[in-house]
C-alpha atoms as a PDB file:
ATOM      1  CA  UNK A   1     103.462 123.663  12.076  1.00  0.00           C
ATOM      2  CA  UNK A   2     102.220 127.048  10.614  1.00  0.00           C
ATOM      3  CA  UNK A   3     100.009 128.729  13.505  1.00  0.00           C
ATOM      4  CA  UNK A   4     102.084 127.693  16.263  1.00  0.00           C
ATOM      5  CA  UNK A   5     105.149 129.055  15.975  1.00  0.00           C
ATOM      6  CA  UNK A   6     106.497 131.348  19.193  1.00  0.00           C
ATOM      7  CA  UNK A   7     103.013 129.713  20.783  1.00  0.00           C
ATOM      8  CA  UNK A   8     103.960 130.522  24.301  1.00  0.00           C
ATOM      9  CA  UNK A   9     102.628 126.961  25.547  1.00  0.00           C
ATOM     10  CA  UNK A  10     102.311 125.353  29.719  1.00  0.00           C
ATOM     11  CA  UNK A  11     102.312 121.471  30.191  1.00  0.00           C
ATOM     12  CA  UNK A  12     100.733 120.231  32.977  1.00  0.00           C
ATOM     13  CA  UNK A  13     100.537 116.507  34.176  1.00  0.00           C
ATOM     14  CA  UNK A  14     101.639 114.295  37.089  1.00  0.00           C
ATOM     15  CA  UNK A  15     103.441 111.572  34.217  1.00  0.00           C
ATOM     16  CA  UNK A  16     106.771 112.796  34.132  1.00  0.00           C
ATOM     17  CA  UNK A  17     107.511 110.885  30.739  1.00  0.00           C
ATOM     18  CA  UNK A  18     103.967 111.768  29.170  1.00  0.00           C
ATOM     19  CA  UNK A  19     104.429 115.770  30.568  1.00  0.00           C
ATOM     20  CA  UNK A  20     108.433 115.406  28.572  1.00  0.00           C
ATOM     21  CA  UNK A  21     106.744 113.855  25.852  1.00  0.00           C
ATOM     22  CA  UNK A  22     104.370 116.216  25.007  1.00  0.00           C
ATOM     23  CA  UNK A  23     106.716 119.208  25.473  1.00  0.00           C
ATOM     24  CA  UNK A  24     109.332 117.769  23.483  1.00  0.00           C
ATOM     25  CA  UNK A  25     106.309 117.187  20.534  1.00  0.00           C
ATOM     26  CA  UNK A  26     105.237 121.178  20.830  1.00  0.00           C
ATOM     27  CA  UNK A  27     109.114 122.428  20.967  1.00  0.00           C
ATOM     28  CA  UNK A  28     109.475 120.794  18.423  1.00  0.00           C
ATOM     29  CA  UNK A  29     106.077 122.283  16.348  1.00  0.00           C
ATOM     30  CA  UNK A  30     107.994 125.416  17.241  1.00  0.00           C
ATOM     31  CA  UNK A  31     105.807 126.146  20.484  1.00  0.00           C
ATOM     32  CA  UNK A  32     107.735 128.177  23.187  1.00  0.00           C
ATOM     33  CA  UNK A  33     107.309 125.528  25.990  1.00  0.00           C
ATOM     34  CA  UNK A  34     107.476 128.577  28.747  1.00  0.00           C
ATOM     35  CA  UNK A  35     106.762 126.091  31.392  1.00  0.00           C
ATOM     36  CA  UNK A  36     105.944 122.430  32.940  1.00  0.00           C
ATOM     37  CA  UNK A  37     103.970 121.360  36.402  1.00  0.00           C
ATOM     38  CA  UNK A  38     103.253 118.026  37.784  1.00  0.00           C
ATOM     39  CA  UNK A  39     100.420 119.054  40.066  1.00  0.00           C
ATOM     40  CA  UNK A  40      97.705 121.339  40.342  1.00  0.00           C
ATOM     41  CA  UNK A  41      98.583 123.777  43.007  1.00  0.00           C
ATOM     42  CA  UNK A  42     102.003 124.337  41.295  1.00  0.00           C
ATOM     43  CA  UNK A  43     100.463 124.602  38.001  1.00  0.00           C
ATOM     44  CA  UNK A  44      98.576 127.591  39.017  1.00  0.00           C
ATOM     45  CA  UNK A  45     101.706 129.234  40.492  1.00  0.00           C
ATOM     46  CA  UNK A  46     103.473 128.241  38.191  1.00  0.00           C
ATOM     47  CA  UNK A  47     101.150 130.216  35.204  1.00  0.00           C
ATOM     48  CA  UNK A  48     100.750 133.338  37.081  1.00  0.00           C
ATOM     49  CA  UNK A  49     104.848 133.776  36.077  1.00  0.00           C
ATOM     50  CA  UNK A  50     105.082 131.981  33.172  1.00  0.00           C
ATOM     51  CA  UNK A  51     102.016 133.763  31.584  1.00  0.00           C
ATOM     52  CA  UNK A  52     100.898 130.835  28.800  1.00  0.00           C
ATOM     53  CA  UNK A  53      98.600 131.653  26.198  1.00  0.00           C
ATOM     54  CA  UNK A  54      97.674 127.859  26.247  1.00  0.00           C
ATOM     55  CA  UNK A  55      97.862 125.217  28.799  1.00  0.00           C
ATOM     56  CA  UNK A  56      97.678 121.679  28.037  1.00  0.00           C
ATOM     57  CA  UNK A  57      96.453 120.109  31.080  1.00  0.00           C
ATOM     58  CA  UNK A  58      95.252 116.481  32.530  1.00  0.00           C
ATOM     59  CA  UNK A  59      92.255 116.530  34.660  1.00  0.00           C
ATOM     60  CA  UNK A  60      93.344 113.789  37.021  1.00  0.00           C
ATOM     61  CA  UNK A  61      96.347 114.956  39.276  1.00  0.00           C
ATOM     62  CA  UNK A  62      97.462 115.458  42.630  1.00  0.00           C
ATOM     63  CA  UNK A  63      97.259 118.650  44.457  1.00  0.00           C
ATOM     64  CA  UNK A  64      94.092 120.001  42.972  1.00  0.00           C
ATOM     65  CA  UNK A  65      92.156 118.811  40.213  1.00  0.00           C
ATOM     66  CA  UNK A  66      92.182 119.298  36.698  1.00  0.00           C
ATOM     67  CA  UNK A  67      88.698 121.474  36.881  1.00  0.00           C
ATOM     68  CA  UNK A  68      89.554 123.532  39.475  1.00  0.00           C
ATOM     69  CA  UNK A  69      92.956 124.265  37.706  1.00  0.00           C
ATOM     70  CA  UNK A  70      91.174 125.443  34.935  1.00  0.00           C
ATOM     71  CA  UNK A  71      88.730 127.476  36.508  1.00  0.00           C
ATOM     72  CA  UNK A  72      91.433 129.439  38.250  1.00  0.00           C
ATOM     73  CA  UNK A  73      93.632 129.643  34.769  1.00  0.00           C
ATOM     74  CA  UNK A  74      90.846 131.023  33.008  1.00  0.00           C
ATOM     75  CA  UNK A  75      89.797 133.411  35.459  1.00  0.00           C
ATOM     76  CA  UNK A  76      93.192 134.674  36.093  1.00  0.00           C
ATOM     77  CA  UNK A  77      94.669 137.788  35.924  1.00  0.00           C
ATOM     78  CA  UNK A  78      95.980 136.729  32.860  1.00  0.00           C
ATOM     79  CA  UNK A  79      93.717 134.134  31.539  1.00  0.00           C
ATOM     80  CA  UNK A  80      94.752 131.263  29.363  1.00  0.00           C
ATOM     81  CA  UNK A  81      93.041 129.393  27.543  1.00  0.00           C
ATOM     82  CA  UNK A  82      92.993 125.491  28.481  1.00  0.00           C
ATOM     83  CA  UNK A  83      93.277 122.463  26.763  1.00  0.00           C
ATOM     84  CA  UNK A  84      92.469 119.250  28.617  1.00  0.00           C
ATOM     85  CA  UNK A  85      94.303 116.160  27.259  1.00  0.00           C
ATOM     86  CA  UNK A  86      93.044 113.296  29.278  1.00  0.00           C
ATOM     87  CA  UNK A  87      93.082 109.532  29.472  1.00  0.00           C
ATOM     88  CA  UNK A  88      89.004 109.670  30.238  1.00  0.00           C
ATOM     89  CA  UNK A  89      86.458 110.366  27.707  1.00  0.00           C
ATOM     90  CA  UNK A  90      83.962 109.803  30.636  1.00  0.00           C
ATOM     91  CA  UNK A  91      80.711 111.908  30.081  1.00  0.00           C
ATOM     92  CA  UNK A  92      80.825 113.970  33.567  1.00  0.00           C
ATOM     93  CA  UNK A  93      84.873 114.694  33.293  1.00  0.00           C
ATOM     94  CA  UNK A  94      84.055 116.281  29.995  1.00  0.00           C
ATOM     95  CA  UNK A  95      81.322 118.384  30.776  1.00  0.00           C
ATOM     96  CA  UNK A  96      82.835 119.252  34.107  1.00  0.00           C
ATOM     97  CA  UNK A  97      85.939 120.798  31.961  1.00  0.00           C
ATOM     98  CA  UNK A  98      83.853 122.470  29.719  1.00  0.00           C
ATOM     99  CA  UNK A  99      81.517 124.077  32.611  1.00  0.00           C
ATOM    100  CA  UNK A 100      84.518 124.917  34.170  1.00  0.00           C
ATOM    101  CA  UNK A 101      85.621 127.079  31.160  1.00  0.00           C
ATOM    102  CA  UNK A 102      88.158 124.589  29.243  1.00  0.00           C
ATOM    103  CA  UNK A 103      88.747 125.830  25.648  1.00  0.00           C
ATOM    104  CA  UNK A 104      88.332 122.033  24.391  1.00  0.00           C
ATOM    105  CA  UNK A 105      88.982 118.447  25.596  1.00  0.00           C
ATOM    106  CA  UNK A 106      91.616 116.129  23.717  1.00  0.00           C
ATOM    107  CA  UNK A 107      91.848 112.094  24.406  1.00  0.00           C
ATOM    108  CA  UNK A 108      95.103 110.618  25.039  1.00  0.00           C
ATOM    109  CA  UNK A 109      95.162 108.764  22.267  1.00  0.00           C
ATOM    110  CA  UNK A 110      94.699 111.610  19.572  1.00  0.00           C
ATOM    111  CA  UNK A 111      97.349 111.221  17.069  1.00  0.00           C
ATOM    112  CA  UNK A 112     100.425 114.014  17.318  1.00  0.00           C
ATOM    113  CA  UNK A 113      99.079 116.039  14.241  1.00  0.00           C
ATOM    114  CA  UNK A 114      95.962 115.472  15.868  1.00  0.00           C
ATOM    115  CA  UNK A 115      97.189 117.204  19.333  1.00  0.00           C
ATOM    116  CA  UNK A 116      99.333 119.994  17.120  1.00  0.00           C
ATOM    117  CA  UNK A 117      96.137 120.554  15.260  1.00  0.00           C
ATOM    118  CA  UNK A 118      94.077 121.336  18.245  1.00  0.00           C
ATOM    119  CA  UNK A 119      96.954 123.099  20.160  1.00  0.00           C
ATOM    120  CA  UNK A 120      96.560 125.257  17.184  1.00  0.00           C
ATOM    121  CA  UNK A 121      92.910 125.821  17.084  1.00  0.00           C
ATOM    122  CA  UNK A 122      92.835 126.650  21.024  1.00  0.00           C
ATOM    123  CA  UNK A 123      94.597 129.317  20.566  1.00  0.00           C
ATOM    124  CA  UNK A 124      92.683 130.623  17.647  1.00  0.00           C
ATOM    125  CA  UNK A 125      90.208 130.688  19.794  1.00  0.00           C
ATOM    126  CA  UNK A 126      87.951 127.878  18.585  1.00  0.00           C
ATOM    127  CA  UNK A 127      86.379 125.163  20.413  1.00  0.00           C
ATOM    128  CA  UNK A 128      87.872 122.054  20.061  1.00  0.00           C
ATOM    129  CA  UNK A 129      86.693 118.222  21.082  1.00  0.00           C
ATOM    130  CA  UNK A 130      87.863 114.652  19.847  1.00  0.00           C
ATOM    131  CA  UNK A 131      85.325 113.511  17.997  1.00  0.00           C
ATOM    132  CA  UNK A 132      82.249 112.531  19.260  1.00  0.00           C
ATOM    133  CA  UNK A 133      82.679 114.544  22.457  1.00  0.00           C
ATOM    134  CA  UNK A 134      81.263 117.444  21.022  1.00  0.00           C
ATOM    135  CA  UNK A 135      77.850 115.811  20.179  1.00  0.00           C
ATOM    136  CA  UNK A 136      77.826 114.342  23.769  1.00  0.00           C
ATOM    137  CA  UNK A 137      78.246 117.931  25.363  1.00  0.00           C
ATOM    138  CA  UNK A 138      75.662 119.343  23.248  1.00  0.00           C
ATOM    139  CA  UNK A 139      73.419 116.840  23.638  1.00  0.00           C
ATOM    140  CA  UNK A 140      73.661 116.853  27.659  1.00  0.00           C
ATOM    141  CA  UNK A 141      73.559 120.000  27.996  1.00  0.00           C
ATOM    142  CA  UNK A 142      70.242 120.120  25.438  1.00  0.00           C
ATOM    143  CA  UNK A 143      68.642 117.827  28.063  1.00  0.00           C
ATOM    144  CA  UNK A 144      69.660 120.079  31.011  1.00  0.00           C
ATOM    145  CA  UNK A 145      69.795 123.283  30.947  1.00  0.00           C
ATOM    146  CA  UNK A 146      67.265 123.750  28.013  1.00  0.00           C
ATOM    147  CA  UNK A 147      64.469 126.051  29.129  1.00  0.00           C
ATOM    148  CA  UNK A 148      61.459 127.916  27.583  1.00  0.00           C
ATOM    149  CA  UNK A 149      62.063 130.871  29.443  1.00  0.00           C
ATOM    150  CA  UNK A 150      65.164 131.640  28.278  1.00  0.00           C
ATOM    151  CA  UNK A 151      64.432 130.757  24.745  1.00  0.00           C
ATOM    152  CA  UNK A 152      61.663 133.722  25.105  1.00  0.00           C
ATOM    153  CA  UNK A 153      64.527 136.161  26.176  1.00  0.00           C
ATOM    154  CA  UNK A 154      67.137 135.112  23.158  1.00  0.00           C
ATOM    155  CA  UNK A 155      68.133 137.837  20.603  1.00  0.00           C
ATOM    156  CA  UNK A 156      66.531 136.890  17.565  1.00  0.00           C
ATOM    157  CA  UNK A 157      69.185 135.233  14.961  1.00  0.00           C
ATOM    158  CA  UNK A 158      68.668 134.334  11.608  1.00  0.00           C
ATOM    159  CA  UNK A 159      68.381 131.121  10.030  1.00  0.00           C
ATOM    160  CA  UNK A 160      71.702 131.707   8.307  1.00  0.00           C
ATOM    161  CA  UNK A 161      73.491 132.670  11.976  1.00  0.00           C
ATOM    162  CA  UNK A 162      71.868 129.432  13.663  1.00  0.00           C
ATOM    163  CA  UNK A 163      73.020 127.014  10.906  1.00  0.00           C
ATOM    164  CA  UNK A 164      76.991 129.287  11.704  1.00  0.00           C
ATOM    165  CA  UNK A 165      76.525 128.885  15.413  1.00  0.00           C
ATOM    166  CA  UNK A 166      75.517 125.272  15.430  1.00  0.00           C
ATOM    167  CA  UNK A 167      78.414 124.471  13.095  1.00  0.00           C
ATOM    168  CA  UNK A 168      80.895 126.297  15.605  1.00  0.00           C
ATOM    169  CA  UNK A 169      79.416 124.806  18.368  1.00  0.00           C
ATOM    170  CA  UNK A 170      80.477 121.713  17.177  1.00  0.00           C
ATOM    171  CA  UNK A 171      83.912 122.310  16.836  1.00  0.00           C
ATOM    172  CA  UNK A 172      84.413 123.249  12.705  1.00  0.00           C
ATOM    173  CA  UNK A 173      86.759 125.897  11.490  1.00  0.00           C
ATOM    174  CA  UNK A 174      85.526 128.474   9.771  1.00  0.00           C
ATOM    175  CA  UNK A 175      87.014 127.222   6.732  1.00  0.00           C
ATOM    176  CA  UNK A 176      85.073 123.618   7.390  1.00  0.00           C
ATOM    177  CA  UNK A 177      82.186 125.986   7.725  1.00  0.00           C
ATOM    178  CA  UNK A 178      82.240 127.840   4.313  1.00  0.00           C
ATOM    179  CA  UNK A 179      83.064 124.210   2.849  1.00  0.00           C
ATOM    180  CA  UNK A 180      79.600 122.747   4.761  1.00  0.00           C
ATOM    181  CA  UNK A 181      77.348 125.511   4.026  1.00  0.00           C
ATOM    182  CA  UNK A 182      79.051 126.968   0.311  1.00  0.00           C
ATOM    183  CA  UNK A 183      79.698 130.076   1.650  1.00  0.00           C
ATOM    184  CA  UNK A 184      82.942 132.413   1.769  1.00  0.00           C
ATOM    185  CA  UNK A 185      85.621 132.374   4.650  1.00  0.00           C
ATOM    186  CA  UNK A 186      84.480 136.029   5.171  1.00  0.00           C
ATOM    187  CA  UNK A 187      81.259 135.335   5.081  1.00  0.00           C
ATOM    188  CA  UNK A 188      81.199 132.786   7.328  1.00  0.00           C
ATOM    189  CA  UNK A 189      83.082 135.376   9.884  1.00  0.00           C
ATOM    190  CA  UNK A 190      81.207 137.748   9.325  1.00  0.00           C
ATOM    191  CA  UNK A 191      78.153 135.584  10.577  1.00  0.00           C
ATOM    192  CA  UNK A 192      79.916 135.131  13.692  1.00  0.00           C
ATOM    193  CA  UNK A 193      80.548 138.411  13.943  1.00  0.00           C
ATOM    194  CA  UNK A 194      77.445 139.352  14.094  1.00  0.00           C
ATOM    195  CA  UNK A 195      76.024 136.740  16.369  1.00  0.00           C
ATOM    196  CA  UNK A 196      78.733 137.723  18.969  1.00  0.00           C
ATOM    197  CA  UNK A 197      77.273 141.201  18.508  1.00  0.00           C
ATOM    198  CA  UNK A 198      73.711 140.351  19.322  1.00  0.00           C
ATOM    199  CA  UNK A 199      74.399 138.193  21.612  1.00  0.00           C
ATOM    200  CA  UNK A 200      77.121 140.225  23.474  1.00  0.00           C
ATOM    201  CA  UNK A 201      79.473 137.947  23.712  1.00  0.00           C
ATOM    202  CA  UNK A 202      83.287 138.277  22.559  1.00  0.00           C
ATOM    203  CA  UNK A 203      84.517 134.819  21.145  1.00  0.00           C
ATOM    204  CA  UNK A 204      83.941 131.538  19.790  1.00  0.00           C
ATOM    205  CA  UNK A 205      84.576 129.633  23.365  1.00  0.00           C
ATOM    206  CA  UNK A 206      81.358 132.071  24.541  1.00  0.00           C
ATOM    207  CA  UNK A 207      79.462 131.050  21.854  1.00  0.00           C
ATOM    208  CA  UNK A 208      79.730 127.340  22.108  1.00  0.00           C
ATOM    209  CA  UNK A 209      79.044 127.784  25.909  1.00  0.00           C
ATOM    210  CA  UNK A 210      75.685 129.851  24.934  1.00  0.00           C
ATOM    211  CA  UNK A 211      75.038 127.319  22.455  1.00  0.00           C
ATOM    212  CA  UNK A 212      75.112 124.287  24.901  1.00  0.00           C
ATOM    213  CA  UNK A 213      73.291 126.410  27.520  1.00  0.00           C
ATOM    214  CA  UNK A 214      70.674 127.005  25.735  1.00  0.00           C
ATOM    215  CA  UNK A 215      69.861 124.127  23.855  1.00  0.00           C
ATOM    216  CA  UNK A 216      70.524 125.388  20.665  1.00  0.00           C
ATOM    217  CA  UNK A 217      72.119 122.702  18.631  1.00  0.00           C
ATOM    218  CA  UNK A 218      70.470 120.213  16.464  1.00  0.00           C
ATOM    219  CA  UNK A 219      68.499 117.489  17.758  1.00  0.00           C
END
């Protein structure tokens, strides 16, 4: 698949057949599978060496879990950016992921062009959910963490640059973006662009996590 070839890509789950299978499905995408961990502890070790640009990861494992995994991986010294592919499409395990700093959150049973897809997308940088998820983070966090304070002390954005950041938020490519709002591809960048800018922040994962902190997507 175009986008992933030479992908230096970690596996990490406690299946042994499920960890093989999905390996086997990005070597053969063209991924460079750089390595594989059935535990938490060692997957952190483990990624330090092996220096993946993304890690596919479960949340439920032995050792430590899959949040605290990811909070170390993207924190690192050199950070990757996480995918969590997980049996549970429970409410708390996905916002837990996504407060810890996961890149986006995958279901199990996601197709394999589905998975390839998203592998993809991660590490383009965008933010990417199974459907459905995405409109249950934003709307939790809407609910929590929405306050009038802060929305005194935003950077003022334009109408244009909401409907952009909304539209990221949610998980759309920038080309699903130009398509939604009949804009260009470059256009459409350059809107994000210059949200980052204002909003000093440096890429698409930041700007979903603003967006969902601050209440910011459509009601």
């Amino acid at each position: 698949m175009a986008g992933v070839n030479g992908l230096r890509v970690m596996v990490v789950d406690d299946h042994p057949m499920w960890r093989d299978g999905v390996a086997r499905d990005l070597a053969e995408a063209g991924c460079d599978v750089v390595a594989t961990a059935g535990d938490g502890r060692q997957a952190v070790r483990i990624a330090s060496a092996a220096r993946p640009e993304v890690v596919v990861l479960d949340l439920q494992m032995p050792g430590m879990s899959g949040v605290e995994v990811t909070r170390r991986l993207v924190a690192g010294e050199h950070p990757a950016r996480v995918l969590v592919l997980s049996a549970s499409a429970e409410q708390s395990d996905v916002l837990e992921a996504v407060k810890a700093g996961a890149s986006g959150y995958l279901v199990k049973s996601a197709s394999r062009e589905e998975f390839l897809d998203a592998v993809r997308r991660t590490a383009e940088g965008d933010a990417v959910f199974t459907p459905g998820l995405a409109g249950l983070v934003l709307g939790e966090y809407r609910r929590l963490a929405a306050q009038p304070a802060d929305a005194e002390a935003r950077p003022r954005l334009t109408r244009r640059e909401t409907e952009v950041l909304r539209l990221v938020a949610k998980g759309l490519s920038y080309r699903q973006i130009a398509e939604r709002l009949v804009l260009s591809h470059r256009t459409v960048q350059n809107h994000v662009q210059n949200t980052l800018n204002k909003l000093h922040l440096h890429n698409r994962v930041e700007l979903v996590r603003y967006v969902i902190e601050q209440g910011l997507d459509d009601t």
